[in-house]
C-alpha atoms as a PDB file:
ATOM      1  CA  UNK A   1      13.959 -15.549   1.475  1.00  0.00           C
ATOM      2  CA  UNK A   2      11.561 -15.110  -1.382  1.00  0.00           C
ATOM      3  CA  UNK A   3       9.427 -18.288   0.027  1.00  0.00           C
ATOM      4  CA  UNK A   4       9.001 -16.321   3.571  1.00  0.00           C
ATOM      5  CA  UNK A   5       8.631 -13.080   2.164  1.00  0.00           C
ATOM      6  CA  UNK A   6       5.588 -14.271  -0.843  1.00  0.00           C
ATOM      7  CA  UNK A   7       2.950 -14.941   2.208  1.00  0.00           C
ATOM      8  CA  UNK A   8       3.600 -11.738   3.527  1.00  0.00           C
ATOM      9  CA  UNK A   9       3.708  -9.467   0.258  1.00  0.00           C
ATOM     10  CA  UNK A  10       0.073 -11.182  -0.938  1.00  0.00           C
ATOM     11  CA  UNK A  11      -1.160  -9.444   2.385  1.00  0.00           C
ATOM     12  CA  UNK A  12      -1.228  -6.217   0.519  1.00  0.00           C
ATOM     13  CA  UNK A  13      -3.249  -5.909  -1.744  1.00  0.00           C
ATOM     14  CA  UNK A  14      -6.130  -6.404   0.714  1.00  0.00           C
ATOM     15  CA  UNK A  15      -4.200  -3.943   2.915  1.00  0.00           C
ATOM     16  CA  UNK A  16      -4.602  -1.785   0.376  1.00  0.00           C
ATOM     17  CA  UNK A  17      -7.965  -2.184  -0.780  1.00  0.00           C
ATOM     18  CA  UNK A  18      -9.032  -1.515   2.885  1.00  0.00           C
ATOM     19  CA  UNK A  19      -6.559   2.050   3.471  1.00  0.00           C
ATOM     20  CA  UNK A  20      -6.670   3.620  -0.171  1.00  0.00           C
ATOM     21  CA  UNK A  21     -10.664   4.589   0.852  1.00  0.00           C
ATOM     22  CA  UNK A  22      -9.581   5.364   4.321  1.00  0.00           C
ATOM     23  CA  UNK A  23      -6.819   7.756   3.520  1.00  0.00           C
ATOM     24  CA  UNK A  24      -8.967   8.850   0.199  1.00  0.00           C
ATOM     25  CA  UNK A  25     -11.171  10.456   3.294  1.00  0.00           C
ATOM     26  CA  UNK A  26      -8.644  11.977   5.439  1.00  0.00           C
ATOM     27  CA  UNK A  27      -6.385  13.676   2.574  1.00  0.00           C
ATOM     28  CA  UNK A  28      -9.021  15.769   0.877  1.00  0.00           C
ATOM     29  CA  UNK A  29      -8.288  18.178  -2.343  1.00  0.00           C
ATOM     30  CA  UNK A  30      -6.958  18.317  -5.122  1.00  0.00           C
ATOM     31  CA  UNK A  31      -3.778  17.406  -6.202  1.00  0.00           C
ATOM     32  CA  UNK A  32      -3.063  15.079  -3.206  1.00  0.00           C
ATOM     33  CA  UNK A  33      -2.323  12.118  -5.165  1.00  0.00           C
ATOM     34  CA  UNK A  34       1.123  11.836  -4.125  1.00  0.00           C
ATOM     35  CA  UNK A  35       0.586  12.051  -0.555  1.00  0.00           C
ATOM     36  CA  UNK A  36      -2.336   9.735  -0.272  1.00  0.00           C
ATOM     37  CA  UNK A  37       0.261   7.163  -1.948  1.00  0.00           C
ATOM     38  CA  UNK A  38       3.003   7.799   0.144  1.00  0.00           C
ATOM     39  CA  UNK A  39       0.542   7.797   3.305  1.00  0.00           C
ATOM     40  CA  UNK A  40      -0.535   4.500   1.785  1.00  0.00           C
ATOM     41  CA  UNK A  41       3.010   2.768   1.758  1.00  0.00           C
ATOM     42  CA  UNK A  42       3.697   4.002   4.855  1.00  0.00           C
ATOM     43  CA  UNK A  43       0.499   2.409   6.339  1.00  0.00           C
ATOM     44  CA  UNK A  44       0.859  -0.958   4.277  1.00  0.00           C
ATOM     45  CA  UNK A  45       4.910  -1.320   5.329  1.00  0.00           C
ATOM     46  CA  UNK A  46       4.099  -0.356   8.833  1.00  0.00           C
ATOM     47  CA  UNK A  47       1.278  -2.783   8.894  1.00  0.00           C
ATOM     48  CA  UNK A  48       3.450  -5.482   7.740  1.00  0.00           C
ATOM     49  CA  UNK A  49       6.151  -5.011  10.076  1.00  0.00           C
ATOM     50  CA  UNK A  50       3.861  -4.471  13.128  1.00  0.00           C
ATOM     51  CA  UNK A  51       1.597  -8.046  12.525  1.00  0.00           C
ATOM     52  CA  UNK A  52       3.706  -9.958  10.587  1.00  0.00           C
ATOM     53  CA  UNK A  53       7.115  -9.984  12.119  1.00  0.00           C
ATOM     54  CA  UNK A  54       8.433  -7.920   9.000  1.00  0.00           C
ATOM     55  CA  UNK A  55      11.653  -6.841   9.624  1.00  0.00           C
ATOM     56  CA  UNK A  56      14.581  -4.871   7.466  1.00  0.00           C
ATOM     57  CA  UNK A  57      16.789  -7.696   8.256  1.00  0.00           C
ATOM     58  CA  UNK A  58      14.334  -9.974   5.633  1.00  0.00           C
ATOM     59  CA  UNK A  59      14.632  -7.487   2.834  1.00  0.00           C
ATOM     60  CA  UNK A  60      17.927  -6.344   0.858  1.00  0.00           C
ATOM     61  CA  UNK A  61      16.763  -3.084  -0.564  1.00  0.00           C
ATOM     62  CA  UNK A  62      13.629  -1.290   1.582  1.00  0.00           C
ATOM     63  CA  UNK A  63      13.415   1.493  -1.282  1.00  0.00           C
ATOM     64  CA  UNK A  64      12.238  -1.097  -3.783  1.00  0.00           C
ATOM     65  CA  UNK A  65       9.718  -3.130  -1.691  1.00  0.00           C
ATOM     66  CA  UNK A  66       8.594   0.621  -1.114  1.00  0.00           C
ATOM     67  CA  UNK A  67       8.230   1.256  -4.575  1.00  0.00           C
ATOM     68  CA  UNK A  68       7.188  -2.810  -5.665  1.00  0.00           C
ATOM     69  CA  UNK A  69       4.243  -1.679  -2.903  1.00  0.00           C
ATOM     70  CA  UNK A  70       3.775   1.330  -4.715  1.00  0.00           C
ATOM     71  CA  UNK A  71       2.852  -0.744  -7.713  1.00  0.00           C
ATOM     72  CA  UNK A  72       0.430  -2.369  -5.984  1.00  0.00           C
ATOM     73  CA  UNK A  73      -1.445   0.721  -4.354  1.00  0.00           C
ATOM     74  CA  UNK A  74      -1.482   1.728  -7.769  1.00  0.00           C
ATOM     75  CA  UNK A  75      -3.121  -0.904  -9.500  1.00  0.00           C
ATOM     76  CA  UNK A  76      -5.638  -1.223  -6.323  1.00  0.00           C
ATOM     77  CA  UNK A  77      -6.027   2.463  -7.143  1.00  0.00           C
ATOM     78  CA  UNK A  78      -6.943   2.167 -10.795  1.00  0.00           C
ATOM     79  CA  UNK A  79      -9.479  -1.197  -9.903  1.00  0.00           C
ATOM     80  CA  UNK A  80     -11.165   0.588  -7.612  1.00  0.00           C
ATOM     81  CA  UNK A  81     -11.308   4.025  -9.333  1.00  0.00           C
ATOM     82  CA  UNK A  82     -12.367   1.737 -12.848  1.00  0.00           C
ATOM     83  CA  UNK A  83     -15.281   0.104 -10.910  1.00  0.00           C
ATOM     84  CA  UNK A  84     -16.741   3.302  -9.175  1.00  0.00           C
ATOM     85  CA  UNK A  85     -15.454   1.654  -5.752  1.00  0.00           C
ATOM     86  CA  UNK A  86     -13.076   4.612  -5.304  1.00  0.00           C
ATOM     87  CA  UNK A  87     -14.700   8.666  -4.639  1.00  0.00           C
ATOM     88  CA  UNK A  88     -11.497  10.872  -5.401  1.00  0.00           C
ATOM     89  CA  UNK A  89     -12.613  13.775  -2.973  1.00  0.00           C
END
């Protein structure tokens, strides 16, 4: 399982790289970090399933590979907001 699901987990981070600015635009204000995030996951998870084949069937607990994606967004997050890639607005 973890050999079919690698491939498609490495597909994130440039998922996320690509959304985080996109949803930094649509969810404007303050104290929206939490939403952006969760619109984020969403996105990323939906992505996967829709153009990789992703299905729950592949993964044993969906509330971690949430959160494990959650990780991710938030490391992308503190890259891009460390190299001035990233407006909060």
């Amino acid at each position: 399982m973890l050999a079919n699901l690698l491939p498609i987990l490495i597909k994130v981070v440039p998922l996320a790289i690509r959304l985080v600015p996109v949803v930094e635009r649509l969810v404007k204000g303050a104290k929206q970090g939490t939403v952006k995030r969760e619109l984020v996951v969403a996105l990323v998870l939906a992505t996967l399933q829709t153009y990789e084949g992703f299905s729950g069937k592949d993964v044993a607990d969906e509330v971690k590979l949430a959160e494990g994606v959650g990780l991710i967004i938030d490391g992308v997050v503190a890259c891009l907001n460390a190299t001035g890639k990233l407006k909060i607005v």
